[in-house]
Protein backbone atom coordinates (compact mmCIF):
# COMPACT_ATOMS: atom_id res chain seq x y z
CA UNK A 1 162.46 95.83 81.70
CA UNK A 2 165.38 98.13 81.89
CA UNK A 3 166.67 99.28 85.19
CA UNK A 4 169.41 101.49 85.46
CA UNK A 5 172.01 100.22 83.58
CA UNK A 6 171.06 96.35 83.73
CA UNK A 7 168.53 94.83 82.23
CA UNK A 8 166.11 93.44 84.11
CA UNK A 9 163.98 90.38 82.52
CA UNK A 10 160.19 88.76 83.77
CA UNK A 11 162.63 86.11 85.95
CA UNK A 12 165.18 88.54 87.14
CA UNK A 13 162.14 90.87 87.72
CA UNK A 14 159.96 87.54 89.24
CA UNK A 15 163.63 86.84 91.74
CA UNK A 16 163.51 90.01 92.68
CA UNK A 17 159.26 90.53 93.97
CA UNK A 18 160.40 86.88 95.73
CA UNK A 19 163.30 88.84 97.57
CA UNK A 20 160.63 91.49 98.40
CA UNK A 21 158.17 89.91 99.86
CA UNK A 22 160.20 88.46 102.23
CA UNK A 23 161.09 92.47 103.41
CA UNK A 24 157.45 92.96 103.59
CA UNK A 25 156.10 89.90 105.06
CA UNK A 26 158.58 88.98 107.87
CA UNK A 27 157.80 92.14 109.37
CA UNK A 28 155.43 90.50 111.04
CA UNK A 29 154.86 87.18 112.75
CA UNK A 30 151.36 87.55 111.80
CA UNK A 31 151.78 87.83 108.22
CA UNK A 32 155.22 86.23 108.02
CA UNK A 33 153.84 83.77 104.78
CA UNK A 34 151.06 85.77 103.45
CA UNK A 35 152.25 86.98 99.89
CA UNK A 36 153.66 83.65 99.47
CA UNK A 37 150.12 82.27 99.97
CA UNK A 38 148.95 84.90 97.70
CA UNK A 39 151.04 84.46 95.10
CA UNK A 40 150.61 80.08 94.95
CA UNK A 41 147.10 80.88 94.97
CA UNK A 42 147.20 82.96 92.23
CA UNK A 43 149.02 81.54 90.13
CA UNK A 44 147.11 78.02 90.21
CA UNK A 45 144.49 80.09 89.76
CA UNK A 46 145.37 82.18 86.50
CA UNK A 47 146.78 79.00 85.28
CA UNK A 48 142.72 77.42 85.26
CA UNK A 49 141.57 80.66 83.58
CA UNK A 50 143.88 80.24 80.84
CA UNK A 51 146.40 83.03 81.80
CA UNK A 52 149.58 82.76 79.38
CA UNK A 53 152.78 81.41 81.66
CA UNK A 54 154.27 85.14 80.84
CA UNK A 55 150.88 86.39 82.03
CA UNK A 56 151.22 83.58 85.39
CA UNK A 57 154.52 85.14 86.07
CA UNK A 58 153.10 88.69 85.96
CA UNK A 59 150.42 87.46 88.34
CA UNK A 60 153.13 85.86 90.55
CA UNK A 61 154.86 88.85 90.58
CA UNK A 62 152.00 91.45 91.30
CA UNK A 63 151.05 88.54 94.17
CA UNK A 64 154.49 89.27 95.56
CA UNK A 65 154.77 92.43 95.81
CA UNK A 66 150.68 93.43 96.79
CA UNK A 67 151.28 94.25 100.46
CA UNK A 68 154.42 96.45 99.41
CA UNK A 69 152.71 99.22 101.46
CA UNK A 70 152.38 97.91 104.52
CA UNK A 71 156.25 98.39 105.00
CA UNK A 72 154.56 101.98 106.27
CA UNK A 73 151.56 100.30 108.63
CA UNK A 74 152.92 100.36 112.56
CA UNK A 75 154.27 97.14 113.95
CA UNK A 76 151.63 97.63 116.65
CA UNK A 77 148.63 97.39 114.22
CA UNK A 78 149.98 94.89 111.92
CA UNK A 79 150.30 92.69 114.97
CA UNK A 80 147.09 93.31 116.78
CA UNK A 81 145.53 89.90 117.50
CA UNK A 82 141.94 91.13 118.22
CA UNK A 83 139.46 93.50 116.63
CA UNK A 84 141.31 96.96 114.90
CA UNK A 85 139.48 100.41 115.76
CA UNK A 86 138.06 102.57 113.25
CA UNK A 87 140.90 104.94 112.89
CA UNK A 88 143.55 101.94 113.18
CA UNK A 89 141.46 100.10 109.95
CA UNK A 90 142.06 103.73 108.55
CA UNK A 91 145.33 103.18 108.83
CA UNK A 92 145.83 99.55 107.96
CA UNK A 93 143.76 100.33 104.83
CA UNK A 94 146.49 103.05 103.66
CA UNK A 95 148.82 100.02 103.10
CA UNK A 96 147.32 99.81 99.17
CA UNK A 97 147.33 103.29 98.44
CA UNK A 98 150.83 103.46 99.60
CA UNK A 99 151.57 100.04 97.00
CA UNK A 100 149.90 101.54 94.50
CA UNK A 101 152.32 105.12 94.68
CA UNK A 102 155.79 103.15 95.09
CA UNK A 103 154.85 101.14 92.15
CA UNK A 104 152.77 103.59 89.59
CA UNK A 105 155.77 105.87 88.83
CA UNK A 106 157.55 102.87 86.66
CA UNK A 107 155.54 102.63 83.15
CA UNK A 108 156.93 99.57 82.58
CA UNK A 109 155.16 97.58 85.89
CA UNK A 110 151.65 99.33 84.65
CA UNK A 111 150.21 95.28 84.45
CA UNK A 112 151.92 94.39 87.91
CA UNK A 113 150.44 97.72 89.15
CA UNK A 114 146.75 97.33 88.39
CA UNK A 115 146.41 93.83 89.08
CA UNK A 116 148.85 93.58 92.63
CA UNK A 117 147.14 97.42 93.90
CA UNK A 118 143.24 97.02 93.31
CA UNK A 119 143.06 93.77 95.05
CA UNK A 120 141.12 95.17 97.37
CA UNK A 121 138.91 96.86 95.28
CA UNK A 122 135.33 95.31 94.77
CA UNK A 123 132.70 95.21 91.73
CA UNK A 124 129.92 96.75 93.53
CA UNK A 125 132.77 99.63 94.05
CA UNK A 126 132.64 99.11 98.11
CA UNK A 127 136.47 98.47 97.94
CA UNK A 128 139.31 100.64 98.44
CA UNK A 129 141.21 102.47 97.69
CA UNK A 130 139.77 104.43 94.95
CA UNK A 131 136.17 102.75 94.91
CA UNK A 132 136.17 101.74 91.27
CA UNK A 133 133.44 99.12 90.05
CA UNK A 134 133.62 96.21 87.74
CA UNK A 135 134.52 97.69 84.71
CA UNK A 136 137.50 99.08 85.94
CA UNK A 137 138.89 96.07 87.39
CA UNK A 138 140.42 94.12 85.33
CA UNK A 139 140.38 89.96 85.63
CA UNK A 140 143.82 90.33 87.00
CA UNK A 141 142.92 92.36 89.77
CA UNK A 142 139.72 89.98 90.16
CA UNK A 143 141.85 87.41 90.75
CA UNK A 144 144.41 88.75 93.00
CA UNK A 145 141.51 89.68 95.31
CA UNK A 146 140.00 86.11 95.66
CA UNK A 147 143.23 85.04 95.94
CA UNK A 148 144.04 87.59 98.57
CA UNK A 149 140.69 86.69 100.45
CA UNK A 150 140.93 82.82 100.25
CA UNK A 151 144.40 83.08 101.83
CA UNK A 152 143.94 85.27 104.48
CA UNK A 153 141.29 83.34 105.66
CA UNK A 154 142.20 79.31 105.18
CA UNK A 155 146.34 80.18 106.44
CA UNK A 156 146.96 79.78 110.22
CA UNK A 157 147.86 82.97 112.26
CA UNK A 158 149.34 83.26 115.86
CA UNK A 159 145.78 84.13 117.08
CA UNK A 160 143.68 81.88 114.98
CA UNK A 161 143.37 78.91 113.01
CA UNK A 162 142.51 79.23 109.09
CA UNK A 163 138.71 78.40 108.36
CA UNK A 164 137.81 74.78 106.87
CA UNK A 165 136.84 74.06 103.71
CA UNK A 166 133.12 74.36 104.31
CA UNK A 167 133.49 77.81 105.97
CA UNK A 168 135.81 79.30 103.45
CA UNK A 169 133.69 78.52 100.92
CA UNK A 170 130.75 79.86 102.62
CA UNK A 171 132.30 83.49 102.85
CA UNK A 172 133.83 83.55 99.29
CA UNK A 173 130.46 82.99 98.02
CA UNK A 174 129.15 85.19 99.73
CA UNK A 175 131.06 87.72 98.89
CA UNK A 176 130.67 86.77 95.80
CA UNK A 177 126.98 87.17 95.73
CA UNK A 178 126.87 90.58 97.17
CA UNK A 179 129.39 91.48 94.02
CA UNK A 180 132.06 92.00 96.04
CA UNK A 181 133.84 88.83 94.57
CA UNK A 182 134.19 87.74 90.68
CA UNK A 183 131.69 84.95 90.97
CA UNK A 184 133.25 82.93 88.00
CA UNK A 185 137.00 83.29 89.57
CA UNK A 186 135.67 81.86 92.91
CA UNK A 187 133.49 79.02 90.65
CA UNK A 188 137.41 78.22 89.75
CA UNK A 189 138.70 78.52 93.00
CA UNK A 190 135.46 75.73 94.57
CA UNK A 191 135.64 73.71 91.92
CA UNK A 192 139.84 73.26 92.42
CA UNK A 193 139.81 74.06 95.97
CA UNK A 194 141.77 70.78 97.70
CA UNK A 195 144.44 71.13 94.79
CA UNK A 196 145.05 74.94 95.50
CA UNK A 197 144.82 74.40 98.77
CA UNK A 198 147.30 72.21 99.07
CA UNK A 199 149.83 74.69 96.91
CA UNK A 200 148.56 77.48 99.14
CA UNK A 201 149.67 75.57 102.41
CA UNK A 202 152.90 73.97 100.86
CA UNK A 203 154.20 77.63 99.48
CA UNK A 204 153.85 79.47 103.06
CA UNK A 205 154.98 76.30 105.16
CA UNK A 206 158.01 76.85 102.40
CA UNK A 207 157.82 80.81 103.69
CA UNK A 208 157.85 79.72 107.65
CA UNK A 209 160.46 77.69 107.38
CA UNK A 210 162.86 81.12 105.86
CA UNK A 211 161.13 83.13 108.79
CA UNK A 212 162.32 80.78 111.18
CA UNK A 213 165.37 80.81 109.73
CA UNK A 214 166.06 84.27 109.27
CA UNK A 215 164.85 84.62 113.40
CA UNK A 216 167.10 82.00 114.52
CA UNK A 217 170.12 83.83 112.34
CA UNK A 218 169.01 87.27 114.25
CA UNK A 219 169.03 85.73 117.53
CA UNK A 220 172.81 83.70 117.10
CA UNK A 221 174.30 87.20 115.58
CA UNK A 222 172.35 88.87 118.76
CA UNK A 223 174.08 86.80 121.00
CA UNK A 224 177.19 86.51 119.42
């Protein structure tokens, strides 16, 4: 990948997304390790479907830099701990649309583009942004949105506790069965889920530990 006047290779490129998604996720305490959940998840899980390791660093990559667009979402809605209203989940849902145009205009991220944007797309075409249905969603972007799913709802937040194994498990298949979910991605994902799990956890309690970090540097310079 050539940018500017430097080259730019898949692990300059990979450093880089890593640098990222810190920008985009410390934004918020709330989603302070996400895309680091995200991107272990997906990963482990490319890696079970065969993906090539250039083709796991892709999906690493895409994985880190998914939620680019919520750099444009309000504080005050990224951070509201209880139930959004229809115009703020308006809003909120903006954030992949706004991913998708920061990252399209470079030819040479098209594979980082469709598989990091249309995560939350969905085969019966209920998704967003663009509605598109299975055929246009390609097992990339299938996995980035299990991936996306399982860690949002198994990682701790300030205002809840991730689901258990059992309940997890009961809302990716059922997502799954109404076709919103790849239903042979999340047969990966149950079949393997204590092992990526555990690299799910152990990447974002890797994440909070730089958040804390970079809070406790803010606060000394504040006070300095």
């Amino acid at each position: 990948i050539q940018g500017g006047r430097a080259p730019l290779d898949l692990d300059g490129l990979l450093s880089f997304a890593r640098l990222l998604c810190r920008v985009i996720d410390f934004k918020s305490a709330f989603t302070a390790t996400h895309s680091s959940g995200v991107a272990a998840t997906s990963v482990a899980l490319s890696s079970a479907l065969g993906f090539s390791p250039g083709d796991q660093k892709l999906m690493e990559i895409a994985a880190f830099l998914h939620d680019l667009g919520k750099l444009a979402i309000p504080s005050e809605i990224l951070e509201k701990p209880g139930a959004l209203t229809e115009d703020e989940r308006a809003v909120m849902r903006t954030h992949v649309y706004y991913t998708y145009e920061i990252l399209q205009p470079v030819p040479a991220l098209d594979l980082i583009t469709s598989w990091g944007t249309l995560h939350q797309e969905r085969l019966s075409g209920s998704g967003y942004p663009f509605a598109f249905t299975a055929e246009a969603l390609p097992l990339g972007a299938r996995v980035m949105a299990v991936a996306d799913v399982f860690t949002a709802i198994t990682e701790d937040r300030p205002y809840r506790p991730g689901m258990s194994k059992e309940d997890a498990l009961g809302v990716l298949f059922a997502m799954a069965d109404e076709d919103e979910l790849d239903k042979n991605v999340v047969a990966v994902l149950a079949e393997r889920f204590d092992e990526i799990n555990r690299v799910r956890a152990a990447a974002q309690n890797a994440a909070a530990v730089a958040y804390d970090a970079f809070h406790r540097t803010l606060q000394e310079q504040g006070a300095a």
